[in-house]
N, C-alpha and C. Protein backbone atom coordinates (compact mmCIF):
# COMPACT_ATOMS: atom_id res chain seq x y z
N UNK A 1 178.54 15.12 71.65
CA UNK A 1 179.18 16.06 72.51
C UNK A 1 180.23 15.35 73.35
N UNK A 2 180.90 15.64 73.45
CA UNK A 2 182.40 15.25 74.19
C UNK A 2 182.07 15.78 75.51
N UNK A 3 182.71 15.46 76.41
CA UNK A 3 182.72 15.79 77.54
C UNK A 3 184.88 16.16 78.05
N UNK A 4 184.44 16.95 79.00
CA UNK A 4 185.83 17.51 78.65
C UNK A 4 186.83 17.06 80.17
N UNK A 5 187.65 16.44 80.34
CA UNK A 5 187.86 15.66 81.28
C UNK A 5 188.58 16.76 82.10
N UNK A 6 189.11 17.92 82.31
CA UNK A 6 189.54 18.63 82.66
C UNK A 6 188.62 19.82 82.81
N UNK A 7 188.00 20.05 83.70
CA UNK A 7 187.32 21.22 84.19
C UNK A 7 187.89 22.49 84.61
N UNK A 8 187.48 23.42 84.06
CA UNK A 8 188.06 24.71 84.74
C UNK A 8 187.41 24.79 85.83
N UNK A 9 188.32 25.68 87.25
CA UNK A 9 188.09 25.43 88.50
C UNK A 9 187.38 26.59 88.88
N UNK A 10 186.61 26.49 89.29
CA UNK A 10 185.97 28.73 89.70
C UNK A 10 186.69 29.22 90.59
N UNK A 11 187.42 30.24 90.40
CA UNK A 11 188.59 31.25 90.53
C UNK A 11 187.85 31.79 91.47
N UNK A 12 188.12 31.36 93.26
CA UNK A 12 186.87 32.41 94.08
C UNK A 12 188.17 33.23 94.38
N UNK A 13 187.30 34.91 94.06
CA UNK A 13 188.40 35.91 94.80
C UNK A 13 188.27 36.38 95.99
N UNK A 14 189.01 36.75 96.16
CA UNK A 14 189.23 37.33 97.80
C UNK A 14 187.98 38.14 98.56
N UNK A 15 187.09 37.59 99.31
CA UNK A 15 185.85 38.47 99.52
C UNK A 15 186.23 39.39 100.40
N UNK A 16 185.44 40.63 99.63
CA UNK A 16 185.99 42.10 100.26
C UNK A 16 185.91 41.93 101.58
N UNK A 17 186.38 43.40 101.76
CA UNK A 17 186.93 43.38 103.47
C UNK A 17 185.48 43.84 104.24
N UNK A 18 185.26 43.00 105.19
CA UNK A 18 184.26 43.60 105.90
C UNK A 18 183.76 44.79 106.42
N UNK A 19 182.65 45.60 106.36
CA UNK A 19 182.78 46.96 106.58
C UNK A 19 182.15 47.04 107.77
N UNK A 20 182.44 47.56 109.05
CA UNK A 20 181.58 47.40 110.37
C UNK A 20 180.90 48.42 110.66
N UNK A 21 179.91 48.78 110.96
CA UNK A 21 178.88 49.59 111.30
C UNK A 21 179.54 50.79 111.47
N UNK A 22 180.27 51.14 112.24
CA UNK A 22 181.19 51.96 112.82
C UNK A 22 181.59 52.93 111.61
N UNK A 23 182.19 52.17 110.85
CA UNK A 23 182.64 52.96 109.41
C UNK A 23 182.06 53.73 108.77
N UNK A 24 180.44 52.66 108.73
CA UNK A 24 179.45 53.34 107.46
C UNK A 24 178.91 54.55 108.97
N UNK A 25 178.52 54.21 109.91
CA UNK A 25 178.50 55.75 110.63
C UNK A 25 179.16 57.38 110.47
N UNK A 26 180.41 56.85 110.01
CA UNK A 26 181.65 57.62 110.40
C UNK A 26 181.52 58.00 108.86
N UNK A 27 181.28 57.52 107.89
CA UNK A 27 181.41 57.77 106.33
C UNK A 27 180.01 58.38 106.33
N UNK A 28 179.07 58.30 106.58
CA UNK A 28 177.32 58.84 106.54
C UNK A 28 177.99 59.84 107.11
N UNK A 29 178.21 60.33 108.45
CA UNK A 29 178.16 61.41 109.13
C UNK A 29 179.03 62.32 108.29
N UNK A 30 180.57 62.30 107.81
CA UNK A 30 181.46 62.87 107.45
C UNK A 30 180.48 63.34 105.73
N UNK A 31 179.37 62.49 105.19
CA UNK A 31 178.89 63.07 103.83
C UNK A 31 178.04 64.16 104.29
N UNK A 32 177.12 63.79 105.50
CA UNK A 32 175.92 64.66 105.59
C UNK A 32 176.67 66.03 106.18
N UNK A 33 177.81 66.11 106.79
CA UNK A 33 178.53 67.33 107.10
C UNK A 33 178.68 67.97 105.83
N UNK A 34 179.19 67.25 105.19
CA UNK A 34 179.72 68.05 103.77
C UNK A 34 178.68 68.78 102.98
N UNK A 35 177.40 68.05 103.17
CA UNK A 35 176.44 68.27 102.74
C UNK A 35 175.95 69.85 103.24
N UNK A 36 175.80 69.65 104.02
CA UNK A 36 174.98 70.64 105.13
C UNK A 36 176.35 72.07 104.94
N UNK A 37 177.04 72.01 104.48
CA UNK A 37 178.06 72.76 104.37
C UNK A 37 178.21 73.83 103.38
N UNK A 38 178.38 72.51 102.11
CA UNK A 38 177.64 72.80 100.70
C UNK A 38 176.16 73.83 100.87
N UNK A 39 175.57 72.82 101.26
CA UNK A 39 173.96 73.67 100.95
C UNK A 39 174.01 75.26 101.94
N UNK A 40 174.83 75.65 102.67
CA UNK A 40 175.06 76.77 103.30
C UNK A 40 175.49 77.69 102.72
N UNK A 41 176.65 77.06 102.05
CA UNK A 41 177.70 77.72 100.91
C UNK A 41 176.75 78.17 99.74
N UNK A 42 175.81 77.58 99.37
CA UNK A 42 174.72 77.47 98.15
C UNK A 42 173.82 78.89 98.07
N UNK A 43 173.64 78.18 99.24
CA UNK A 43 172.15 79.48 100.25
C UNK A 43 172.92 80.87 100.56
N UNK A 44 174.26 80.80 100.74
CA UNK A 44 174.36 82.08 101.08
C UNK A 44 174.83 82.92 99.39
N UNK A 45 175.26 82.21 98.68
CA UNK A 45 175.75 82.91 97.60
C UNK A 45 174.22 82.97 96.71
N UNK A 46 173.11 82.54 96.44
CA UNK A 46 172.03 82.44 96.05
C UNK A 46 171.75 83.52 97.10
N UNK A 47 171.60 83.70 97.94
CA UNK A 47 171.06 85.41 98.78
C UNK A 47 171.68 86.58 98.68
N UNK A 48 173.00 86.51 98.41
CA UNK A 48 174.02 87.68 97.83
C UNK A 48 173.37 88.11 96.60
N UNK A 49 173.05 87.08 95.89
CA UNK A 49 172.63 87.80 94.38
C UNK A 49 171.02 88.12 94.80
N UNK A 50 170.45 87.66 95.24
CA UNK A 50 168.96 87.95 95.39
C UNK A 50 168.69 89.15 96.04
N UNK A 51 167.70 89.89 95.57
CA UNK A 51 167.64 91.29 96.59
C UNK A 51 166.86 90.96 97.91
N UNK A 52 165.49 89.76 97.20
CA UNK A 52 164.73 89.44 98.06
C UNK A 52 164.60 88.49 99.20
N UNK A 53 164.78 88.51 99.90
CA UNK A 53 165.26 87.38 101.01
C UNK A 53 164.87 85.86 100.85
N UNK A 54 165.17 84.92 100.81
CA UNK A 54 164.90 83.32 100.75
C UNK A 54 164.09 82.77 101.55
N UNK A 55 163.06 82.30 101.81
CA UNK A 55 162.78 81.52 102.85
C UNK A 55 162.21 80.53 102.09
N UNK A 56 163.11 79.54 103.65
CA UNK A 56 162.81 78.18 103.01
C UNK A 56 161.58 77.33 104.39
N UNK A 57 160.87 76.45 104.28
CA UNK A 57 160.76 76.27 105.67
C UNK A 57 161.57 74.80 106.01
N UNK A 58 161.83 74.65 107.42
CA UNK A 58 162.35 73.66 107.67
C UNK A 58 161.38 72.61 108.76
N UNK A 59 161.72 71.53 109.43
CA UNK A 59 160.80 70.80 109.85
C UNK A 59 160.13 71.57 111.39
N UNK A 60 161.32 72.36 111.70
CA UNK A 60 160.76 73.35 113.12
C UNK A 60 160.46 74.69 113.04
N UNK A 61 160.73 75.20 111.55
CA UNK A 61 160.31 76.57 111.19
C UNK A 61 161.07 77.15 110.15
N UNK A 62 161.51 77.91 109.95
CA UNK A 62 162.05 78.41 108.72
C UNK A 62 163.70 79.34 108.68
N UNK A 63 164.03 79.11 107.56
CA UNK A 63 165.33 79.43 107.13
C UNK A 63 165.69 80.82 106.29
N UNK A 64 165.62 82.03 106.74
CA UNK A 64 164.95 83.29 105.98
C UNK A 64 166.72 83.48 105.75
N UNK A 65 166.91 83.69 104.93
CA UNK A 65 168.76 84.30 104.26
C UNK A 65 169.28 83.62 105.11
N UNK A 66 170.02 83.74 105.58
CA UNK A 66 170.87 83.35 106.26
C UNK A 66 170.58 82.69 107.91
N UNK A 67 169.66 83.77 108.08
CA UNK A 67 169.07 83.16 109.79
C UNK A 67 168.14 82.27 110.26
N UNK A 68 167.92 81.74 110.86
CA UNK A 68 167.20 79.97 110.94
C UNK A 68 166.28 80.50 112.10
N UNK A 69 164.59 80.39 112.33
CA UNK A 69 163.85 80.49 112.86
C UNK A 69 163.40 79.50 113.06
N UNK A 70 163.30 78.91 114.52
CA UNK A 70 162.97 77.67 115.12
C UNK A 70 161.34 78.24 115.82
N UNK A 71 160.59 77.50 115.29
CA UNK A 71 158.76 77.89 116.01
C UNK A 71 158.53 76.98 117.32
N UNK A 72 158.18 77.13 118.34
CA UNK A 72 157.66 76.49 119.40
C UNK A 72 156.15 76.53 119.21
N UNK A 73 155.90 75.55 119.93
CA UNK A 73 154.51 75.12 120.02
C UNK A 73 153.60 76.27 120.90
N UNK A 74 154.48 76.86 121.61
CA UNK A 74 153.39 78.10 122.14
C UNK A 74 153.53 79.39 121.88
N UNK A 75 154.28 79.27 120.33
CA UNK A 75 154.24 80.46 119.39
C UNK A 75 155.03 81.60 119.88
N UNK A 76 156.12 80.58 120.18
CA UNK A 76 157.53 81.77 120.53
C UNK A 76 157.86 81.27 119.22
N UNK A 77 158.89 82.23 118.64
CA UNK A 77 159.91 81.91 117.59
C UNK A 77 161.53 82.37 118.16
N UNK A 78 162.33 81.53 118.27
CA UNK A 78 164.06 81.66 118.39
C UNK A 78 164.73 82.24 116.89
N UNK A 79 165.43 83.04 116.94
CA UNK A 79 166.49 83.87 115.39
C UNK A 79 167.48 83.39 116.23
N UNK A 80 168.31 82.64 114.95
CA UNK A 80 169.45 81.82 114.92
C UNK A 80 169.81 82.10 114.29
N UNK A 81 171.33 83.35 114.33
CA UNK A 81 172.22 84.22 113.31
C UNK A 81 172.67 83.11 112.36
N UNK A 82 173.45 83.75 111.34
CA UNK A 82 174.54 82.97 111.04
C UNK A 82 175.26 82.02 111.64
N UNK A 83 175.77 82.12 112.22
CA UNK A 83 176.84 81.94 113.35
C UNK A 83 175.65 80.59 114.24
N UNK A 84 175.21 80.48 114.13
CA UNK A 84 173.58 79.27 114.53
C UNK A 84 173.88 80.19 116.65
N UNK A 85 174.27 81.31 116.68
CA UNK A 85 173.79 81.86 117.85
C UNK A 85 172.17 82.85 118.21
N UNK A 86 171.97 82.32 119.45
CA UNK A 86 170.57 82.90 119.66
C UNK A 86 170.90 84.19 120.03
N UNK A 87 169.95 85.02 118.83
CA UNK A 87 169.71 86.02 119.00
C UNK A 87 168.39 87.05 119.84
N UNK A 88 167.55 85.93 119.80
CA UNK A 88 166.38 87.03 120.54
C UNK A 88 165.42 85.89 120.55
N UNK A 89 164.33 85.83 121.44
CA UNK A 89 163.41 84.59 121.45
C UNK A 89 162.57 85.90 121.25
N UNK A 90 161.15 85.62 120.41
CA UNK A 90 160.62 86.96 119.58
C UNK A 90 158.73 85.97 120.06
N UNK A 91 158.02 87.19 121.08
CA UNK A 91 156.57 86.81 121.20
C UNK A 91 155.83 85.55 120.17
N UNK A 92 156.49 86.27 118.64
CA UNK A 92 155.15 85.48 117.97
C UNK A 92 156.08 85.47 116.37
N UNK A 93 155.89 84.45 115.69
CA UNK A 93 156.51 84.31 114.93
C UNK A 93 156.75 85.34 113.70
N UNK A 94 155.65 86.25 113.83
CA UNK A 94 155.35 87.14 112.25
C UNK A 94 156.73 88.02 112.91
N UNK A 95 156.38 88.83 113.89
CA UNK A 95 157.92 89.84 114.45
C UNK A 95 158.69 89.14 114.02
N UNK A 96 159.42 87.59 113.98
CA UNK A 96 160.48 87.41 114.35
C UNK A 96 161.17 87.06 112.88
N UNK A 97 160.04 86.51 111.90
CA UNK A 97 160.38 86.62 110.30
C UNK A 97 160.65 88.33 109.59
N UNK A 98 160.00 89.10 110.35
CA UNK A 98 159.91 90.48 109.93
C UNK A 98 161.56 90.95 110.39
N UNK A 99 161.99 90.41 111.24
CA UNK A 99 163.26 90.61 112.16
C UNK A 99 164.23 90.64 110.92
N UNK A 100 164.32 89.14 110.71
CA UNK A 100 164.87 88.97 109.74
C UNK A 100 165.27 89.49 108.59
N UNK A 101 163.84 89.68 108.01
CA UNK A 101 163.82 90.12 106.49
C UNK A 101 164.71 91.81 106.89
N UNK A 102 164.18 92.35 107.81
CA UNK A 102 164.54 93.73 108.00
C UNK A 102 165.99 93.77 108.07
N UNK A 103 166.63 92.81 108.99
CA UNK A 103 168.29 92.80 108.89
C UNK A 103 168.65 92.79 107.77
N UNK A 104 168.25 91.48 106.77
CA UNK A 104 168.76 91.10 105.38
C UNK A 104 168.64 92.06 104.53
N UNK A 105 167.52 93.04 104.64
CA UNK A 105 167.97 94.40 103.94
C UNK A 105 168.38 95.46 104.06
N UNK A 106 168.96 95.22 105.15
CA UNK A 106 169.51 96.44 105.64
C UNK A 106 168.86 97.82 106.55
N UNK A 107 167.61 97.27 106.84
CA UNK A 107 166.80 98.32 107.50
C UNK A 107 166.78 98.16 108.76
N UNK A 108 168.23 98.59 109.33
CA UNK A 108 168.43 98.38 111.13
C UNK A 108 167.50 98.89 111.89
N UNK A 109 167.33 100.11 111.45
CA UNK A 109 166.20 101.22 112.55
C UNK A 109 165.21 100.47 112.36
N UNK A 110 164.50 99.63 111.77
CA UNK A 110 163.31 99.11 111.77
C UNK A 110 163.71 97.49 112.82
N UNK A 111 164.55 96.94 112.18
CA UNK A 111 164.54 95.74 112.62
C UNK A 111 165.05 95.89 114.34
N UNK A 112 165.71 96.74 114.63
CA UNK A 112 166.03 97.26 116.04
C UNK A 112 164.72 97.76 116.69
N UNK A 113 164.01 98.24 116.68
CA UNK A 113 162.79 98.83 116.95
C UNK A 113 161.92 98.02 117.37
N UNK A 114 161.87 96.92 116.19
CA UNK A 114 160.99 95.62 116.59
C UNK A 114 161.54 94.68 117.91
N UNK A 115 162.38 94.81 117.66
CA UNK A 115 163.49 93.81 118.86
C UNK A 115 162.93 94.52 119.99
N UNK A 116 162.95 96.31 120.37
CA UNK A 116 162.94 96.92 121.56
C UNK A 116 161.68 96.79 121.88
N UNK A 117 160.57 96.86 120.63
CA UNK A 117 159.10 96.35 121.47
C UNK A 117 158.95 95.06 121.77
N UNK A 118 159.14 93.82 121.03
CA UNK A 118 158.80 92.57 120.98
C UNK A 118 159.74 92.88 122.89
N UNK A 119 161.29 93.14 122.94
CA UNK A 119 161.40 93.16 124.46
C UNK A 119 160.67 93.44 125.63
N UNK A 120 159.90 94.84 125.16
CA UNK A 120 159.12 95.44 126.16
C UNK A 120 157.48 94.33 126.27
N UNK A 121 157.37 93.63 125.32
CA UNK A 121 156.51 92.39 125.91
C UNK A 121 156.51 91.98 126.23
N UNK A 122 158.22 90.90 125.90
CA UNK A 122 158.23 90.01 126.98
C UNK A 122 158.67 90.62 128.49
N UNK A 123 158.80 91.64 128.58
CA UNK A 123 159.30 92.37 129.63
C UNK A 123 157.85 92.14 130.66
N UNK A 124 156.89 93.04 130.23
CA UNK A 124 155.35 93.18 130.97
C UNK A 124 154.85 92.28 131.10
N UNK A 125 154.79 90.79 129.94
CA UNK A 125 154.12 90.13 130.02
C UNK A 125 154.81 89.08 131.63
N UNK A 126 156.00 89.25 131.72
CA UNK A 126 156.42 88.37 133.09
C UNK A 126 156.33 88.64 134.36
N UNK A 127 156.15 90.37 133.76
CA UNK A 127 155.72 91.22 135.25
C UNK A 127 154.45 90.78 135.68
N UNK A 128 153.41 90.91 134.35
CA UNK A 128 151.97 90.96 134.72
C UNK A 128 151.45 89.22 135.02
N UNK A 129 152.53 88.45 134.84
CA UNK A 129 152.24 86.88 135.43
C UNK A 129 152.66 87.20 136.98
N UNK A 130 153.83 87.53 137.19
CA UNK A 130 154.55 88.08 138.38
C UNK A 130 153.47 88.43 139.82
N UNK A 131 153.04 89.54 139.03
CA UNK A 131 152.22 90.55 140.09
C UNK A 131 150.83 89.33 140.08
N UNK A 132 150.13 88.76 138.93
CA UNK A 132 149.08 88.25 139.29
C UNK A 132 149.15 87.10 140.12
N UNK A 133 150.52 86.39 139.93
CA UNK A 133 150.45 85.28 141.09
C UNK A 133 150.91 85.83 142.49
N UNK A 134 151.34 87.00 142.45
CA UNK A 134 151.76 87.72 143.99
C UNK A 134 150.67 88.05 144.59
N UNK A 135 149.18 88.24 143.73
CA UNK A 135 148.26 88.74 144.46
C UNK A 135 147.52 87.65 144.47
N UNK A 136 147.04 86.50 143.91
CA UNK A 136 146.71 85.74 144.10
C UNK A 136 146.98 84.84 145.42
N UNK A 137 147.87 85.13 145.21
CA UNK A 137 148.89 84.55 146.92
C UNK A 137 148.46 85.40 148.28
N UNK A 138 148.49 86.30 148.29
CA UNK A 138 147.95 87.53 149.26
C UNK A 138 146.53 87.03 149.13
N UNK A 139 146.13 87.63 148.81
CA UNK A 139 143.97 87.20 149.07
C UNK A 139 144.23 85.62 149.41
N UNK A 140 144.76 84.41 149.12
CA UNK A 140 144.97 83.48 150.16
C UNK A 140 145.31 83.86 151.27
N UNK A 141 146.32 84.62 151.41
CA UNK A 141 146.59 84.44 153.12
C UNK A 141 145.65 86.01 153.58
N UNK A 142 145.11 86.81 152.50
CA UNK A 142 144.02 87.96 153.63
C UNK A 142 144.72 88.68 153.65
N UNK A 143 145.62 89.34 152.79
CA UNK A 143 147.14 90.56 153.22
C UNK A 143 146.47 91.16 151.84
N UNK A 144 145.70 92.02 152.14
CA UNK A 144 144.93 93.20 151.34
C UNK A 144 145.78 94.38 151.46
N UNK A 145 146.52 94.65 151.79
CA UNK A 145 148.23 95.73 151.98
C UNK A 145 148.41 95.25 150.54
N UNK A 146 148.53 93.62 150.72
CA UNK A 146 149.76 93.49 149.45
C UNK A 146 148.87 93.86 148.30
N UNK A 147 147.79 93.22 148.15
CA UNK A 147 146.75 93.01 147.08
C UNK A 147 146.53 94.81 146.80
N UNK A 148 146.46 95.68 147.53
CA UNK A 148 146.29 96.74 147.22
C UNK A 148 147.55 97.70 146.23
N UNK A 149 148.43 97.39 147.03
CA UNK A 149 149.82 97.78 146.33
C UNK A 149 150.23 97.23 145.10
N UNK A 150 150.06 95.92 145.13
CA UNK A 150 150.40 95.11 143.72
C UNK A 150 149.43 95.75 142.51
N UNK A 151 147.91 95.96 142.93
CA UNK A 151 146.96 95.93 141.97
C UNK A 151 147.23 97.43 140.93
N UNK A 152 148.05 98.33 141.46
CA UNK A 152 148.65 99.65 140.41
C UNK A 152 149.35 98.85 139.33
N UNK A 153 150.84 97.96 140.09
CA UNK A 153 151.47 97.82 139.74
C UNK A 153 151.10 96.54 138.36
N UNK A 154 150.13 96.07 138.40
CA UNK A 154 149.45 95.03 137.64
C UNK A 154 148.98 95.53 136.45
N UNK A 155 148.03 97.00 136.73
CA UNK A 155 147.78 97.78 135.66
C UNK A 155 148.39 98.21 134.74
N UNK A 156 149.53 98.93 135.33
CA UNK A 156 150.59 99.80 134.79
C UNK A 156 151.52 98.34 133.17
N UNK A 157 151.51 96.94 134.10
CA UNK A 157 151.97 96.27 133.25
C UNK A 157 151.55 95.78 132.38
N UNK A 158 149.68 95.54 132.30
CA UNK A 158 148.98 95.54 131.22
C UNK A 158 148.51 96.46 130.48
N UNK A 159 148.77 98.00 130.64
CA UNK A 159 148.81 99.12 129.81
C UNK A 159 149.81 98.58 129.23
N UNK A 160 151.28 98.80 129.73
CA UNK A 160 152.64 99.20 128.52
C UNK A 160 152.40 97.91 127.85
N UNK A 161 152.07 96.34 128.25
CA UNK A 161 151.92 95.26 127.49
C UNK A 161 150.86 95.82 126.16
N UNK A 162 149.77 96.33 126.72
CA UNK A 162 148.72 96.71 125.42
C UNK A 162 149.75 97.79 124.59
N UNK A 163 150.01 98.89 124.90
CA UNK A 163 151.21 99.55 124.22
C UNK A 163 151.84 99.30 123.29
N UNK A 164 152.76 98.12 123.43
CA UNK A 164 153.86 97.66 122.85
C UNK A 164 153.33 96.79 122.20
N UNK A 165 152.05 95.97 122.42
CA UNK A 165 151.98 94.92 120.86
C UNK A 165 151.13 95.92 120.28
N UNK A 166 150.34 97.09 120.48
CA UNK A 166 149.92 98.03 119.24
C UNK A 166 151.20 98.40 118.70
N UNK A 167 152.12 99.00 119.20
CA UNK A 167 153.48 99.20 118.32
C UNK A 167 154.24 98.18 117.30
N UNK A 168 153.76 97.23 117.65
CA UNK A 168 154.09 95.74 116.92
C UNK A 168 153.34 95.92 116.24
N UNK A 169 151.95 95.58 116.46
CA UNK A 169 150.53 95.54 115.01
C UNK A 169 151.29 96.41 113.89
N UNK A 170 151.42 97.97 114.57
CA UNK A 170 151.57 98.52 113.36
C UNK A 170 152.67 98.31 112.45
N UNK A 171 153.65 98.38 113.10
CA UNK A 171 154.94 97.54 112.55
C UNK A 171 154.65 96.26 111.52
N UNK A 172 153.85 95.39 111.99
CA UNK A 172 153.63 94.33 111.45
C UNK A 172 152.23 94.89 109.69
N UNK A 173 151.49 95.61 110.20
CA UNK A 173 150.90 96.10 109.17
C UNK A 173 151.60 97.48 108.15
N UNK A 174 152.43 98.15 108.18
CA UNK A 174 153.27 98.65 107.47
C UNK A 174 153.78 98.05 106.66
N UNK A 175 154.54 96.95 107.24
CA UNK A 175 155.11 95.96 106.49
C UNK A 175 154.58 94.89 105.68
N UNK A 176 153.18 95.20 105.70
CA UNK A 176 152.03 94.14 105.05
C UNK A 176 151.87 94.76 103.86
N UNK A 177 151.44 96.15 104.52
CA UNK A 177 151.16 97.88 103.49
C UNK A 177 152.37 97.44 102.18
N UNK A 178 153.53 97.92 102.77
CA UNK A 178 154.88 97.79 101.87
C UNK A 178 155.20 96.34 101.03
N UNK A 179 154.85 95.41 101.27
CA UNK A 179 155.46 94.49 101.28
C UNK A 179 156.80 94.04 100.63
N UNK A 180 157.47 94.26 102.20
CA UNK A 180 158.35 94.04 102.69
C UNK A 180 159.55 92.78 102.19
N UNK A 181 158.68 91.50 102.08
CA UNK A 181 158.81 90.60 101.76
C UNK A 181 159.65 90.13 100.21
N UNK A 182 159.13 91.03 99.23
CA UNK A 182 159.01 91.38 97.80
C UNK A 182 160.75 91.82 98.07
């Protein structure tokens, strides 16, 4: 074997250009936009053709056609239109999926209806916290005037409260009856 007195030299090329954190931020963020854009664009033309509404769930609650239901831990649910504006913070999550589905098909008088009771709950239910810490407060200080006057007004708000979630139940079981969902 010969040995070759002239070596080829290793050709180092130009090492790429450094990429700084900053960039790959700015390039991640600008994909996951696109992303999230896309999959909107996806979801809404996949619900145009579907009769039946989509739900997907997401890590805080669910994605029914078009409107995004965020669940709280003490079993409120938020409807987040299209438009990602709040539409109604809804007692309990079943109303507020039923909300939904009812818009997406077009059944306003129903889905309006639900809105005006699920309101009239949260309506009573703040009264009837209202009045019970007003009287609670009175029998501390011995003002049986107040405690007397409040205690109608306490009733009256846990009647229409009982009221209005029977108007819900049934609402909610009609729509069990029908299913709605389908």
């Amino acid at each position: 074997m010969a040995k070759f007195r002239t070596r080829k030299k290793y050709n180092k090329k130009a090492a790429p250009p450094q990429v700084t954190s900053r960039e790959i931020r700015d390039i991640s963020a600008s994909t996951t936009d696109y992303l999230k854009r896309w999959t909107s664009r996806e979801l809404h033309k996949i619900q145009q053709e579907q009769k039946s509404p989509l739900c997907i769930p997401l890590n805080n609650g669910y994605k029914i056609g078009l409107y995004q239901l965020t669940v709280y831990p003490n079993k409120t649910c938020d409807v987040l239109d299209p438009n990602k504006d709040l539409m109604h913070t809804f007692d309990n999550k079943i109303s507020a999926i039923l909300f939904a589905i009812y818009t997406i098909k077009k059944q306003y008088y129903i889905a309006d209806d639900l809105l005006l009771w699920d309101k009239e709950i949260n309506k009573n239910y703040i009264e009837m916290i209202n009045y019970r810490r007003i009287i609670e407060s009175a029998r501390r200080r011995s003002d049986f005037v107040t405690v007397d006057t409040r205690m109608p007004r306490l009733e009256m708000a846990e009647t229409r409260l009982n009221l209005a979630r029977d108007k819900i139940s049934k609402i909610h079981k009609t729509a069990k009856y029908y299913k709605i969902w389908e």
